[in-house]
N, C-alpha and C. Protein backbone atom coordinates (compact mmCIF):
# COMPACT_ATOMS: atom_id res chain seq x y z
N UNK A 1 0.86 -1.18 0.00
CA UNK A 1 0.00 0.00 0.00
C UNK A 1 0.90 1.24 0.00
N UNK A 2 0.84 2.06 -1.05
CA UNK A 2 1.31 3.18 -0.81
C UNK A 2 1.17 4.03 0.24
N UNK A 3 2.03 5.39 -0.09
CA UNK A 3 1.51 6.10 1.30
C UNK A 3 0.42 6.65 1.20
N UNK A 4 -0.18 7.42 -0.22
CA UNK A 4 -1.14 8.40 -0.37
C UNK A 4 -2.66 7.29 -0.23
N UNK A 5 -2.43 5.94 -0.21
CA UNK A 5 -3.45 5.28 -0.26
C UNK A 5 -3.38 4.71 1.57
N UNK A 6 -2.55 4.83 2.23
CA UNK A 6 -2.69 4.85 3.89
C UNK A 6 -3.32 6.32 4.24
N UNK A 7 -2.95 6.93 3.63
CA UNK A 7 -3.08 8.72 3.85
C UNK A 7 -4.63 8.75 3.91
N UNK A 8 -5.28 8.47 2.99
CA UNK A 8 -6.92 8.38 2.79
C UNK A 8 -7.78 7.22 3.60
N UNK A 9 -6.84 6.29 3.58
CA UNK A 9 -7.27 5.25 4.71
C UNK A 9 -7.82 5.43 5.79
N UNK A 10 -6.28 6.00 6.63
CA UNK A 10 -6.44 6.77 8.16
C UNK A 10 -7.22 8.20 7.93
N UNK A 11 -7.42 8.69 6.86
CA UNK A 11 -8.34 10.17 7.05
C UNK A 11 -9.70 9.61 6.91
N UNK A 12 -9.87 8.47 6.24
CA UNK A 12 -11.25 7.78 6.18
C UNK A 12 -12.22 7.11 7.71
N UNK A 13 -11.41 6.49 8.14
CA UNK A 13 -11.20 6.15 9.62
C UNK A 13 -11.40 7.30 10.58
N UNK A 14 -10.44 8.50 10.65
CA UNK A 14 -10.62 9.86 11.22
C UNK A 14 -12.21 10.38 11.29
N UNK A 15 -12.45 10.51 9.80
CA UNK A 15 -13.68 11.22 9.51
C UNK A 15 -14.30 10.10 10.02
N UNK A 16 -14.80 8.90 9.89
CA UNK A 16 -15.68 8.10 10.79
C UNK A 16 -16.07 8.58 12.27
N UNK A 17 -14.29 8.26 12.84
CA UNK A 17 -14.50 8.73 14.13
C UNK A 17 -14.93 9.90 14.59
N UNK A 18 -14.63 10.72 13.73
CA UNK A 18 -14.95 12.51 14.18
C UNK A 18 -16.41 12.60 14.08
N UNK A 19 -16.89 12.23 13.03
CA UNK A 19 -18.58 12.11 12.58
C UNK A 19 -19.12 10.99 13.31
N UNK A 20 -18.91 10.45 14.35
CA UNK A 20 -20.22 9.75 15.03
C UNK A 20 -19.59 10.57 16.15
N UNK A 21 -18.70 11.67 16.86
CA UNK A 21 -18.63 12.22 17.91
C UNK A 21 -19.50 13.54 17.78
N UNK A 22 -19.33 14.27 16.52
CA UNK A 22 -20.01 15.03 16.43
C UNK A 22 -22.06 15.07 16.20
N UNK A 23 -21.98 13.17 15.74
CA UNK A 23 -23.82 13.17 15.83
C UNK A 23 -23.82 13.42 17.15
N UNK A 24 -23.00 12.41 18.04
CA UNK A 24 -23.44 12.39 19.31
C UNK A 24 -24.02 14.24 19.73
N UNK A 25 -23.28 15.34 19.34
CA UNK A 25 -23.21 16.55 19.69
C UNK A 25 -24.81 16.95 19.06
N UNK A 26 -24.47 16.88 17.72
CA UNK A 26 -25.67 17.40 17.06
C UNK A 26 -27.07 16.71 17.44
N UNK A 27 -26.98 15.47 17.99
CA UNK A 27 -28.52 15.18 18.35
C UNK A 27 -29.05 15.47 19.41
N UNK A 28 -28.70 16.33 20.22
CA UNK A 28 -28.24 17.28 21.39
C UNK A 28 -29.87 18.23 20.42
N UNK A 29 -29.74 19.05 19.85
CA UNK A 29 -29.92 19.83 18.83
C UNK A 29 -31.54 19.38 17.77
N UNK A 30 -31.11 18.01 17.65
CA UNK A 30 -31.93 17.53 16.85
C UNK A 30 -31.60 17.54 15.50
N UNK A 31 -30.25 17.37 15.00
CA UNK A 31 -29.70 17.63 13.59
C UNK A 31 -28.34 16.55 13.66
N UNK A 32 -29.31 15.11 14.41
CA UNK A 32 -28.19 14.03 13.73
C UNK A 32 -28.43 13.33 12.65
N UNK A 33 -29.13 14.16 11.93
CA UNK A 33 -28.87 13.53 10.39
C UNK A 33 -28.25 14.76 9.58
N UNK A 34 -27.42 15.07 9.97
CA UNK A 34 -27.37 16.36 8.84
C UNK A 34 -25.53 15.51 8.64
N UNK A 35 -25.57 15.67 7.27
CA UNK A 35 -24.10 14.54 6.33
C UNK A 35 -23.03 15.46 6.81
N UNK A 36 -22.28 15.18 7.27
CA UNK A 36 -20.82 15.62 7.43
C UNK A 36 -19.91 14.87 6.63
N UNK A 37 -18.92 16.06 5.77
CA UNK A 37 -18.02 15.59 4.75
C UNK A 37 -16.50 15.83 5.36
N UNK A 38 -15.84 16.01 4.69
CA UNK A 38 -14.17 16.59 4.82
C UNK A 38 -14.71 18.17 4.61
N UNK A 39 -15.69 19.11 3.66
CA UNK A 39 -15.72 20.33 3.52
C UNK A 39 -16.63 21.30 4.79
N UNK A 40 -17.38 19.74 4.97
CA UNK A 40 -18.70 20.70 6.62
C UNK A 40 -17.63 21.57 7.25
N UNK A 41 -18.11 22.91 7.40
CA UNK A 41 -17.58 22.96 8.51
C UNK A 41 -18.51 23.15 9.62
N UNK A 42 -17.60 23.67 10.92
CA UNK A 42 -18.42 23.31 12.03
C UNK A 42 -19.40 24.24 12.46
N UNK A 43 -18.83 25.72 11.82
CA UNK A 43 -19.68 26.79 12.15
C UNK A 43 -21.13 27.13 11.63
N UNK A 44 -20.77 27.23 10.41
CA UNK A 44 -22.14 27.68 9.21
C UNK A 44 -22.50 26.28 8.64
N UNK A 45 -21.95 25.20 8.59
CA UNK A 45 -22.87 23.93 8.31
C UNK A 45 -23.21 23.35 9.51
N UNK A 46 -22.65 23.37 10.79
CA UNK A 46 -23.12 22.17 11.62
C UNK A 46 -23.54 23.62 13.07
N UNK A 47 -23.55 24.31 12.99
CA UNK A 47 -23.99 25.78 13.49
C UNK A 47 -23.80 25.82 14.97
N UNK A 48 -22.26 25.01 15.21
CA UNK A 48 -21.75 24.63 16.63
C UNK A 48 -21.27 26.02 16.82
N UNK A 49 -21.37 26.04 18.41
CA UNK A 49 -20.87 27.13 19.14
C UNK A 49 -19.48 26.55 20.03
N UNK A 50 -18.89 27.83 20.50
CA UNK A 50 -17.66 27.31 21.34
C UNK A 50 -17.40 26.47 22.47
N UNK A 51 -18.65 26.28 22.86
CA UNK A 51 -19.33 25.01 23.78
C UNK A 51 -19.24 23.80 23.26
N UNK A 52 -19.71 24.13 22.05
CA UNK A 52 -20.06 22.90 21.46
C UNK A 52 -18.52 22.25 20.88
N UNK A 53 -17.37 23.30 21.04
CA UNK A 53 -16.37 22.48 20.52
C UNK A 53 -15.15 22.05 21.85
N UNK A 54 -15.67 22.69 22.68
CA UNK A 54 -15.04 22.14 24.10
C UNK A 54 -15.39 20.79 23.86
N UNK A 55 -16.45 20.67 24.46
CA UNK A 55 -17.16 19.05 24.08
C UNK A 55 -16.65 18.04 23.11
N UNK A 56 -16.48 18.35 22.11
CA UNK A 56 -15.72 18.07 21.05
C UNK A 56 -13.98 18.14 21.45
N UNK A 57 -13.28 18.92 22.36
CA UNK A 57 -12.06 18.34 22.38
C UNK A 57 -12.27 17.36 23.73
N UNK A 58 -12.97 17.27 24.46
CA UNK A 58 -13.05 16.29 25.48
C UNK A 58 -13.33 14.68 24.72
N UNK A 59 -14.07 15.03 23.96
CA UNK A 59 -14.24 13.33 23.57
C UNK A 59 -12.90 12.83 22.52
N UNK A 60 -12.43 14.24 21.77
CA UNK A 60 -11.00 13.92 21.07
C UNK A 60 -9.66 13.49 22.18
N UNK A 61 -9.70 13.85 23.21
CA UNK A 61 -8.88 13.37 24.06
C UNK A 61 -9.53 12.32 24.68
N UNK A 62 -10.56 12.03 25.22
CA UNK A 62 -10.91 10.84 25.17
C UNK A 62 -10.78 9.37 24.88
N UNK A 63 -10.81 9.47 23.02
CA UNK A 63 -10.41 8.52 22.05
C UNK A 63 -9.06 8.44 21.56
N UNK A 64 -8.33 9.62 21.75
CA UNK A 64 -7.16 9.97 21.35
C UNK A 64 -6.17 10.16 22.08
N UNK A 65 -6.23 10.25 22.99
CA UNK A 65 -5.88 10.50 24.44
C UNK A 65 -4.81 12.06 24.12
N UNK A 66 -3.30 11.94 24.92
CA UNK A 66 -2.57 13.42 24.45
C UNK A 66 -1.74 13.10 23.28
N UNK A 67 -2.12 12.47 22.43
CA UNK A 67 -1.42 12.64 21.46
C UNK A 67 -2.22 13.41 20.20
N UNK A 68 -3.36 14.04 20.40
CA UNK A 68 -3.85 14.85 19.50
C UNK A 68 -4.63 16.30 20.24
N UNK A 69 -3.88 17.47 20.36
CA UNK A 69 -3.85 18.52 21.36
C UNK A 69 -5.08 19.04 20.34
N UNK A 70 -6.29 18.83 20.77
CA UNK A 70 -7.38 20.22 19.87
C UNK A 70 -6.67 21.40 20.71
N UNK A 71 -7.04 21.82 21.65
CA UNK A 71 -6.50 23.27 22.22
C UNK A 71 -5.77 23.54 21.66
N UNK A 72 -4.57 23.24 21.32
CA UNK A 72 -3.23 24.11 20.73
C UNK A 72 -3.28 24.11 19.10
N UNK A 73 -4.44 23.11 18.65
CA UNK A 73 -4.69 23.36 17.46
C UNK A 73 -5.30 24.32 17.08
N UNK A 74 -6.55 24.71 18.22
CA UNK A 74 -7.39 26.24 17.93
C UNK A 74 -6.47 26.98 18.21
N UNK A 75 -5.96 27.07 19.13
CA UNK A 75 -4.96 28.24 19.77
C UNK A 75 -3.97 28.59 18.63
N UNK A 76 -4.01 28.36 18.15
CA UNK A 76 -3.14 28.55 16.42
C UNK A 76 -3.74 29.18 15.39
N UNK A 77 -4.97 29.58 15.70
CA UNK A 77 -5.61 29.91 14.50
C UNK A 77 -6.26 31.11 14.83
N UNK A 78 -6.34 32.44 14.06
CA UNK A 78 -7.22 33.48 14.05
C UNK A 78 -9.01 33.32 14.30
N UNK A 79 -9.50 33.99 14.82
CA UNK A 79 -11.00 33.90 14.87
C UNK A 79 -11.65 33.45 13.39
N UNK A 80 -11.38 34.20 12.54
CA UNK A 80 -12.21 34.27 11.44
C UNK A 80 -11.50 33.08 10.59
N UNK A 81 -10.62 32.08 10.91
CA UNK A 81 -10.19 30.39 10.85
C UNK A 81 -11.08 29.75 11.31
N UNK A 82 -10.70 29.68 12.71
CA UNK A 82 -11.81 29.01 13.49
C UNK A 82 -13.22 28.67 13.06
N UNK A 83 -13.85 30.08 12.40
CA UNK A 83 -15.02 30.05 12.47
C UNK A 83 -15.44 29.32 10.95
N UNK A 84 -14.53 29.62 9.83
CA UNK A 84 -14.49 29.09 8.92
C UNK A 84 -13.95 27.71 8.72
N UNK A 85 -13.38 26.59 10.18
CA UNK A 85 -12.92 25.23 10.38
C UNK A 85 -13.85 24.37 9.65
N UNK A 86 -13.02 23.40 9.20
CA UNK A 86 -13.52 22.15 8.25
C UNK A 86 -13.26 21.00 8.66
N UNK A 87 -14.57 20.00 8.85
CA UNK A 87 -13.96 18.91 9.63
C UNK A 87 -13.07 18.23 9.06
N UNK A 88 -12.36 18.53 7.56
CA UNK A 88 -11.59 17.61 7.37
C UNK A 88 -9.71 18.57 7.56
N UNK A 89 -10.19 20.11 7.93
CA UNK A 89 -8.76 20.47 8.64
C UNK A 89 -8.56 19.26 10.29
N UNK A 90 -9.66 19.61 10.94
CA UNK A 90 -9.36 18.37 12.15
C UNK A 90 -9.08 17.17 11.49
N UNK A 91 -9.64 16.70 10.91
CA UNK A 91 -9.66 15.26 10.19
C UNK A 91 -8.06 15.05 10.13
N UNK A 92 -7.52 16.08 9.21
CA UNK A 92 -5.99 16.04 8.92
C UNK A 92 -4.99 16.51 9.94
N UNK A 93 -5.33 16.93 10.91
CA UNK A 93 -4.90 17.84 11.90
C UNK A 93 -4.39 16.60 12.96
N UNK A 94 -5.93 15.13 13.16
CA UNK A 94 -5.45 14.31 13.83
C UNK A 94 -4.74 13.46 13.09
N UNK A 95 -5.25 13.12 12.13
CA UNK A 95 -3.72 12.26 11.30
C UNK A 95 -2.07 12.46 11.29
N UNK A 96 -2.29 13.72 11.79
CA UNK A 96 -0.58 14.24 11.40
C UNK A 96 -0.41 13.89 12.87
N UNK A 97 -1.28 14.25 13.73
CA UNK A 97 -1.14 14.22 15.44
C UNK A 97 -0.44 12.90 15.76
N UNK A 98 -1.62 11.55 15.29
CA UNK A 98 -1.18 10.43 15.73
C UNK A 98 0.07 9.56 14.64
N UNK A 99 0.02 10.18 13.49
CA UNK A 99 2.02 9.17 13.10
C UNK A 99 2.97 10.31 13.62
N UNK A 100 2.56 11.56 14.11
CA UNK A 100 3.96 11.93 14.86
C UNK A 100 3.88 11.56 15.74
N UNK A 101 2.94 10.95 16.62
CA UNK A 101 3.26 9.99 18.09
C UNK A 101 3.84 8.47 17.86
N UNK A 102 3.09 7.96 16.48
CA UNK A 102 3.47 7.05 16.49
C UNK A 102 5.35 6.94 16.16
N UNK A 103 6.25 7.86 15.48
CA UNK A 103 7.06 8.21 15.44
C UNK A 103 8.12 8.57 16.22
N UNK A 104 7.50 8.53 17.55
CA UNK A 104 8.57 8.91 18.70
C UNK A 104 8.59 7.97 19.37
């Protein structure tokens, strides 16, 4: 298997995992059917607030434990990033997280 075909693998897997953490969120709401892609993002498609993404790094550390920092991933980014985030920047954000852990 190549790499670019592991690359889509583990981002395939990612987005799984990220999208049944985030129904869990959205049926909160009543919008666990609404399709999450790699382009949703979290603000203006899935119409999460900053609550709603606390929550969201608790269950990413959770499953992920510290080898994928959401905090220091927002903490990196301008407001008007943030607000424009795509689940498949997280998507890729934890992929890179966990083979640089797996790497050390």
């Amino acid at each position: 298997m190549n790499t670019e075909t592991t690359a889509v693998a583990d981002e395939t897997v990612v987005l799984a995992e990220i999208t049944a953490m985030l129904q869990v969120v959205l049926e909160e709401y009543g919008l666990d059917d609404a399709e999450i892609t790699m382009d949703t993002t979290f603000h203006d498609d899935l119409e999460l607030e900053s609550i709603d993404l606390v929550g969201l790094s608790g269950q990413l550390r959770e499953l992920y434990g510290e080898k994928v920092n959401f905090a220091a991933f927002i903490a990196e980014r301008e407001l008007d990033e943030i607000i424009a985030l795509t689940v498949g920047e997280l998507v890729r954000h934890v992929v890179t997280s966990l083979r640089a852990a797996e790497e050390n």
